[in-house]
Protein backbone atom coordinates (compact mmCIF):
# COMPACT_ATOMS: atom_id res chain seq x y z
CA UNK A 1 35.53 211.09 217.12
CA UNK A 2 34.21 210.76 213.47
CA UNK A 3 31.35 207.35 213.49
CA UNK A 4 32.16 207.06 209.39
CA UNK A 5 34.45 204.37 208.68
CA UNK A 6 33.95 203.20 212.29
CA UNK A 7 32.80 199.60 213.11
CA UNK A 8 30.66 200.24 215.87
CA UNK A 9 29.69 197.24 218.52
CA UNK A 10 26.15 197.89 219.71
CA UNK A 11 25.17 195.81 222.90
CA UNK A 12 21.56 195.40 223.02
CA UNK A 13 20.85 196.63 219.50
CA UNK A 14 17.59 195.08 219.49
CA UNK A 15 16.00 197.46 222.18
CA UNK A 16 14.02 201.02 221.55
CA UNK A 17 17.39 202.73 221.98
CA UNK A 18 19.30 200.51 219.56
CA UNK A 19 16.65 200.22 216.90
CA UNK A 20 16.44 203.77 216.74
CA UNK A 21 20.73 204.13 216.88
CA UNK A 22 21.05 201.99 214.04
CA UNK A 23 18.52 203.97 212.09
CA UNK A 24 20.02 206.95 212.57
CA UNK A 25 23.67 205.86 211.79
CA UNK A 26 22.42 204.02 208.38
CA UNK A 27 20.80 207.27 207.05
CA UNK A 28 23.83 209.46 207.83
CA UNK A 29 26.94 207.21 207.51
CA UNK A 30 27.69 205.07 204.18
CA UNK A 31 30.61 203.38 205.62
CA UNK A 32 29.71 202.47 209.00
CA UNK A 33 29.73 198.62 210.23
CA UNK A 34 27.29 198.18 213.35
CA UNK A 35 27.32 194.63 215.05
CA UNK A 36 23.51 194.45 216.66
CA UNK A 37 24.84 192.43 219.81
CA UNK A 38 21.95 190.80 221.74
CA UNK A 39 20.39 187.34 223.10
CA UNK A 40 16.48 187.66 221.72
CA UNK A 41 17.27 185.61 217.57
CA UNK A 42 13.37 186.92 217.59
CA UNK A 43 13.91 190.62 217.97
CA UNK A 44 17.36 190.03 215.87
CA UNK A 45 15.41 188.20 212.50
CA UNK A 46 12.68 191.10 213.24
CA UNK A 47 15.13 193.89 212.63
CA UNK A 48 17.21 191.97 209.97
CA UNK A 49 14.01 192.16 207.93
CA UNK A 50 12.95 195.37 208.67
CA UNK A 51 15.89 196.99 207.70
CA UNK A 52 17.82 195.19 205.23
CA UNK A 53 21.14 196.58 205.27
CA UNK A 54 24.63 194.60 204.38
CA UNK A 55 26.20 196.71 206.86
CA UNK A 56 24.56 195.03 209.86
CA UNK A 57 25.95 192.42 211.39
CA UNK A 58 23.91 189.86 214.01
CA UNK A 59 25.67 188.27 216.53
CA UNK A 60 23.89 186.70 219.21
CA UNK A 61 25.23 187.05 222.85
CA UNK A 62 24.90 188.16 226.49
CA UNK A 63 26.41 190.55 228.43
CA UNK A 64 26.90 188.16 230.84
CA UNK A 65 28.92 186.21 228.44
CA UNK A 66 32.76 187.79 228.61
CA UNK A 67 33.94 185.15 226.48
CA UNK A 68 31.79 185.64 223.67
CA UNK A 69 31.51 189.41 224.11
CA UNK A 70 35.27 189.69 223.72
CA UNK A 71 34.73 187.28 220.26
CA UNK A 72 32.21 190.36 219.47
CA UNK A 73 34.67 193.18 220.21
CA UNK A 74 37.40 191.87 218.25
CA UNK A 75 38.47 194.95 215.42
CA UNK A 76 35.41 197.46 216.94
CA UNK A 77 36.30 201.03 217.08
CA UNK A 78 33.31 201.90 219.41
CA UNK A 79 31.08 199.85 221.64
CA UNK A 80 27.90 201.50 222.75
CA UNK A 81 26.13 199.91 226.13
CA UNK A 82 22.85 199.92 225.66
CA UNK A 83 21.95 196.16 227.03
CA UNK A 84 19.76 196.06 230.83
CA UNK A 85 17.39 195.02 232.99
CA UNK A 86 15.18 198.00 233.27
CA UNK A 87 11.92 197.03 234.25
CA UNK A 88 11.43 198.33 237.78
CA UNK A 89 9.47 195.41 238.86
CA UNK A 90 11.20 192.45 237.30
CA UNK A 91 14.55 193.90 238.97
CA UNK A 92 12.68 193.77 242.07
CA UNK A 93 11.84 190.84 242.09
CA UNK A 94 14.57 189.11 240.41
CA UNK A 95 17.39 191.05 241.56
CA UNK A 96 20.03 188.77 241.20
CA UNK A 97 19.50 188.68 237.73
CA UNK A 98 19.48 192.33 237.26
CA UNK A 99 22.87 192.71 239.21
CA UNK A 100 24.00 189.96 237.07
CA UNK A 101 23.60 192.20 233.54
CA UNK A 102 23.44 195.72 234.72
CA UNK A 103 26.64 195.45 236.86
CA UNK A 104 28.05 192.46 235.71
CA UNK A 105 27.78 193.32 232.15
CA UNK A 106 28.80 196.56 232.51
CA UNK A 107 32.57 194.99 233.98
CA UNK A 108 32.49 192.69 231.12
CA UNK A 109 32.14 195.68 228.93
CA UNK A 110 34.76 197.86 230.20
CA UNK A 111 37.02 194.66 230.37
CA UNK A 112 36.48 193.19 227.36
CA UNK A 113 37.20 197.18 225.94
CA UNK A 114 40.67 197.32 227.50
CA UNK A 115 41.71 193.96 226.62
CA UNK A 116 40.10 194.35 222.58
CA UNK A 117 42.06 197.49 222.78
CA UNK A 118 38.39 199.37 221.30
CA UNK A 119 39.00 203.36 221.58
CA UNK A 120 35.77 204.32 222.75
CA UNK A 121 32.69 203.11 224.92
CA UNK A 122 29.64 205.18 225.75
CA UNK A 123 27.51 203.39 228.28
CA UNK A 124 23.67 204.18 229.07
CA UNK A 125 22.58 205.22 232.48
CA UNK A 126 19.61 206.40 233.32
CA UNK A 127 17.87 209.45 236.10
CA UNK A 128 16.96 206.42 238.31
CA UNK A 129 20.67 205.44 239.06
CA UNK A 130 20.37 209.21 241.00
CA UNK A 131 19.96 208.97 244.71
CA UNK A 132 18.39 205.07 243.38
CA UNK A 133 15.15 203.76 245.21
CA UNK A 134 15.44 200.64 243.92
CA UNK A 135 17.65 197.91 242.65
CA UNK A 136 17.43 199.54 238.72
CA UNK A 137 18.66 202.40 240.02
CA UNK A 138 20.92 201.09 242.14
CA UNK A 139 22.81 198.64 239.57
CA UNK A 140 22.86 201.44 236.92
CA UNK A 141 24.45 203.97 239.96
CA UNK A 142 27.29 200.50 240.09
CA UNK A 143 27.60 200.43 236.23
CA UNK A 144 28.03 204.20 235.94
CA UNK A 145 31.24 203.69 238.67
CA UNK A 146 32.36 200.53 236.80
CA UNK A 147 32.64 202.79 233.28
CA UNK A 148 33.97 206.03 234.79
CA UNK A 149 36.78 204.18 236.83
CA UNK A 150 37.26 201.79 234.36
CA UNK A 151 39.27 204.05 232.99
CA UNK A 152 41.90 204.05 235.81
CA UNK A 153 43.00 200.13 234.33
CA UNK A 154 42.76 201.82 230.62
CA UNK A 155 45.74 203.64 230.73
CA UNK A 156 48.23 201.90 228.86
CA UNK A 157 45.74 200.57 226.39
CA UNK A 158 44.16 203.92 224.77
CA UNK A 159 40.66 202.43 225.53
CA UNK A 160 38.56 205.69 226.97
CA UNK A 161 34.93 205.19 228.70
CA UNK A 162 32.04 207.94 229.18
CA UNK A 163 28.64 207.52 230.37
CA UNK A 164 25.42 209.25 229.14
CA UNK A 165 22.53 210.03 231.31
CA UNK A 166 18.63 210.62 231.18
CA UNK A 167 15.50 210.46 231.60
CA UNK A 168 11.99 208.58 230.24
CA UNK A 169 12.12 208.25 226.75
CA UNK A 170 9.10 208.93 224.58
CA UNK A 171 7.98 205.30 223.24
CA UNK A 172 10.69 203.51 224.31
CA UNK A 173 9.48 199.57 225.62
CA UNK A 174 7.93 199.84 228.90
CA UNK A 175 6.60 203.29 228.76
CA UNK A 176 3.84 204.66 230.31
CA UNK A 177 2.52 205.61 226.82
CA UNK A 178 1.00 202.51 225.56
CA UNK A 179 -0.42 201.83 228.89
CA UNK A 180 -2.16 204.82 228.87
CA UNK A 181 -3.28 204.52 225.87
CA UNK A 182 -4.52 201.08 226.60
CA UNK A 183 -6.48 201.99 229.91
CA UNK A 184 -7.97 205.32 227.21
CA UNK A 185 -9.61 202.21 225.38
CA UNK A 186 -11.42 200.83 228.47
CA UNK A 187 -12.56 204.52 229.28
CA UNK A 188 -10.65 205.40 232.74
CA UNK A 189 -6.52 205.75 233.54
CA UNK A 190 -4.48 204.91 237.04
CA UNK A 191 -2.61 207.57 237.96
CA UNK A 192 0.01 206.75 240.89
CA UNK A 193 -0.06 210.52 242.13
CA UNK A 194 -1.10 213.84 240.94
CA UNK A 195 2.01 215.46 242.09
CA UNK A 196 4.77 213.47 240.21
CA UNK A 197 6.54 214.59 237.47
CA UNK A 198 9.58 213.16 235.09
CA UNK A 199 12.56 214.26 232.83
CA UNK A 200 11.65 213.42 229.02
CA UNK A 201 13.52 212.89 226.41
CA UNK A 202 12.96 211.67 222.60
CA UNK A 203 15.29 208.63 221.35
CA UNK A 204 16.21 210.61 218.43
CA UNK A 205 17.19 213.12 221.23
CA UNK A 206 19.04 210.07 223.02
CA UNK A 207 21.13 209.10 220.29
CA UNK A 208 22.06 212.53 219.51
CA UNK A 209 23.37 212.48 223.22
CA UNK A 210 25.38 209.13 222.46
CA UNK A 211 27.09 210.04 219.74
CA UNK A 212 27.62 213.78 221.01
CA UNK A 213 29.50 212.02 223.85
CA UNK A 214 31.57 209.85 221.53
CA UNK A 215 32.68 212.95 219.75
CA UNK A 216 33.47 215.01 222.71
CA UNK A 217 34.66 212.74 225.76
CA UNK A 218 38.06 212.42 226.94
CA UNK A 219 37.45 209.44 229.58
CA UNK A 220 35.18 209.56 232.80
CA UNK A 221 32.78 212.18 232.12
CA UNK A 222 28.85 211.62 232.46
CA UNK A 223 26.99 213.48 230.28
CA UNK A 224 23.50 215.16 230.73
CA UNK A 225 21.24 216.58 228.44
CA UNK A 226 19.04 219.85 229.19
CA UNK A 227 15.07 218.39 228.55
CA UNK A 228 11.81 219.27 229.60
CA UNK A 229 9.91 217.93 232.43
CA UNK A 230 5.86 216.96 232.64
CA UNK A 231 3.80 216.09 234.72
CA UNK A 232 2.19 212.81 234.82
CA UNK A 233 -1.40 214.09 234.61
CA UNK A 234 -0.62 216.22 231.87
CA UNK A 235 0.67 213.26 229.43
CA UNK A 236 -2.69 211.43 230.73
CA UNK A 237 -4.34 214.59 229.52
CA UNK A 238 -2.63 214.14 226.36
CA UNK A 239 -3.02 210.85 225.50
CA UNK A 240 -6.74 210.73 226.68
CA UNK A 241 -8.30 213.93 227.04
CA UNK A 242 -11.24 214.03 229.46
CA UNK A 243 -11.06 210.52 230.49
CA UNK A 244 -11.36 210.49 234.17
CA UNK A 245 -8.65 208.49 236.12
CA UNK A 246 -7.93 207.22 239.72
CA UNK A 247 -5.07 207.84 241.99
CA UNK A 248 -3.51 204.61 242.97
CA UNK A 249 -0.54 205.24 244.92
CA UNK A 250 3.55 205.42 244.69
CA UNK A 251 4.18 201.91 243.59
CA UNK A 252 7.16 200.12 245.65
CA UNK A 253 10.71 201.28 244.51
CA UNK A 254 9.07 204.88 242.76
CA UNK A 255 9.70 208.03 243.31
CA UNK A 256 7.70 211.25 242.81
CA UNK A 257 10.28 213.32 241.44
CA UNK A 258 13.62 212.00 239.47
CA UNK A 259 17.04 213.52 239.86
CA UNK A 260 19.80 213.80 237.14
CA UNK A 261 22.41 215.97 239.38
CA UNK A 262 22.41 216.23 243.02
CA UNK A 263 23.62 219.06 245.11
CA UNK A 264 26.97 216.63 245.85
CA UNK A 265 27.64 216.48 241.95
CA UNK A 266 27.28 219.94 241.24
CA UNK A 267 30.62 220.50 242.85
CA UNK A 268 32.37 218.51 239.91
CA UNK A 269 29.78 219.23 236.93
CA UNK A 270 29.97 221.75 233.87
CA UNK A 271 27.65 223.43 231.58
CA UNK A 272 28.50 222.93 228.20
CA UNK A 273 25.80 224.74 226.87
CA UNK A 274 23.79 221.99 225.34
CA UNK A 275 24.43 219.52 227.94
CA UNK A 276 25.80 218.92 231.74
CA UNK A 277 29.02 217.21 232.04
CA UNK A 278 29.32 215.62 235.25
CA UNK A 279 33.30 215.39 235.95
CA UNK A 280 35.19 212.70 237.56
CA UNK A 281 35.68 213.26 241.19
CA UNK A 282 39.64 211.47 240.72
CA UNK A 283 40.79 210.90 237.84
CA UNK A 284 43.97 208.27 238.17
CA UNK A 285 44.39 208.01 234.57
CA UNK A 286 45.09 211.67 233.95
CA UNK A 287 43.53 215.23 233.76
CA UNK A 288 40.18 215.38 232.02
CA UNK A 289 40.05 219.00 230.11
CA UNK A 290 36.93 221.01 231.46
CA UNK A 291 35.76 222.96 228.36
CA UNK A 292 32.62 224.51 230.23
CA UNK A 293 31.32 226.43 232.45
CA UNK A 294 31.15 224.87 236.23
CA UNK A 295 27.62 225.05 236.97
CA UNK A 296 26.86 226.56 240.55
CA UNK A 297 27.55 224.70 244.22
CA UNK A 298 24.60 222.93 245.50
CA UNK A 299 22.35 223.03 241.64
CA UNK A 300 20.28 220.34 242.06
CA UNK A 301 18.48 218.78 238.69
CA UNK A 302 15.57 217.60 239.01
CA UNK A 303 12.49 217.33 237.35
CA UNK A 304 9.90 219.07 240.09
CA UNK A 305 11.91 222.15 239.63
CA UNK A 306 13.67 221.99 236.09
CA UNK A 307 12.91 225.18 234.54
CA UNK A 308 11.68 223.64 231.15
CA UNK A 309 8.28 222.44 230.86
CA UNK A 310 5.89 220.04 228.47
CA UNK A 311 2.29 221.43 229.03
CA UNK A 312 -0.14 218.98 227.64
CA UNK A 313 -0.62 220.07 224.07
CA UNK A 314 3.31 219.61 223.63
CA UNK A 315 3.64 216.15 224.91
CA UNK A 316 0.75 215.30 222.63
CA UNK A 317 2.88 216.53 219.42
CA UNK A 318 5.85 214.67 221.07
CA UNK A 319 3.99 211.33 221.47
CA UNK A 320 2.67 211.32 217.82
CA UNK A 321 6.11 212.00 216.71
């Protein structure tokens, strides 16, 4: 699918992903219209006068609100999901109110999709909706089913919905970086464990990945892009060399190692060269055309055994990018 000339609905456009979507659509697309669709007015005036740019258009809203999303969706010819709840512990401890936007919003999404009659959606998900360990994971794993399937009511309506999966982003709110960084200041770090490593990925990387998928989905695929792992020690090693740290422990609801295909997966999943494209295992609304290679039974992707690697002088060139 071509972005220029597209009006493009962007559901929490105010967020590290969306910030860095809209920049990258602005610089490359004259003709675009992107509605930044979020609840914070704060983060909304921020970016309005950051950026400056008569094709942006602010519309306040929640995911939570089908009503007004619908209002939003009205004439799009893409909606990309980026709003969530993805702060480990606040899901934890609020977890109605993360099932509330992360799988509630998503149905709104895919509904209000179908019923605006917008071609294409590309939904965010995220390594820790793999095998989940907690209730992030676990509402992203429900929103990932919710888009793929959603496509099953989509049939007579032309409306087509794809995921896109990942891991940590560099930066992004939340990250480990600026705590890090912070702890560097007072002269020692936490570590949870020496052992654990993560995917990473850079958001120019992520919306590369977004709009990738736009261009090449049909309707229920999940797709996956190849990145480095690092360990956890090695970042703290970039981002504070020689300070000395302490081991803390697995917080509740983490894991030591994060999965973006399991063994089950594998069985449905391509290799597209630049990416994995996790196929639907049925597919009511029609065929989906494989155009890679299917990657081997029982390939497992994760990040303890990925075969591409961020040593510590590399994520420190990453970071200050």
């Amino acid at each position: 699918m071509e972005l220029s000339g597209s009006t493009i609905l962007l559901t929490g456009g105010t967020g590290s992903f969306g910030t860095a979507f809209v920049t990258h659509l602005l610089e490359r697309h004259d003709d675009v219209v992107i509605r930044v669709y979020s609840r914070d007015e704060l983060k909304q005036s921020e970016m309005a006068a950051r950026v400056k740019d008569d094709r942006l258009r602010f519309l306040i809203g929640d995911v939570r609100d089908r009503d007004r999303l619908y209002r939003a969706a009205q004439g799009a010819d893409v909606i990309v999901h980026a709003a969530a709840m993805k702060q480990v512990p606040a899901c934890e401890h609020n977890p109605l109110e993360a099932v509330k936007t992360n799988v509630g919003g998503a149905e709104n999404v895919v509904d209000v999709a179908i019923d605006a009659g917008v071609p294409r959606v590309v939904a965010l998900s995220t390594d820790k909706a793999v095998n989940p360990v907690n209730l992030y994971g676990a509402t992203k794993l429900c929103a990932e089913k919710i888009v793929v399937q959603g496509n099953a009511y989509a049939t007579q309506s032309g409306t087509r919905l794809a995921c896109v999966r990942y891991g940590n982003v560099v930066g992004s709110r939340g990250s480990v970086v600026p705590v890090f960084r912070e702890q560097a200041r007072r002269g020692r770090l936490t570590i949870t464990d020496e052992r654990m490593t993560r995917f990473w990925i850079t958001l120019r990387q992520s919306v590369e990945l977004v709009i990738y998928a736009l261009r090449e989905m049909s309707g229920g695929e999940v797709f996956i892009p190849k990145i480095p792992s690092m360990r956890v020690v090695d970042l703290a090693e970039a981002l504070a060399p020689g300070v000395p740290y302490d081991v803390i422990g697995i917080r509740p609801g983490e894991k030591l190692h994060e999965l973006l295909i399991t063994a089950d997966e594998s069985r449905h999943t391509v290799d597209v060269g630049e990416a994995y494209v996790v196929l639907p295992e049925v597919a009511g609304w029609g065929e989906v055309p494989v155009h890679g290679v299917p990657i081997a039974d029982g390939f497992v992707y994760a990040s303890d055994t990925n075969d591409q690697w961020l040593d510590a002088e590399a994520l420190g060139k990453l970071v200050d990018e």
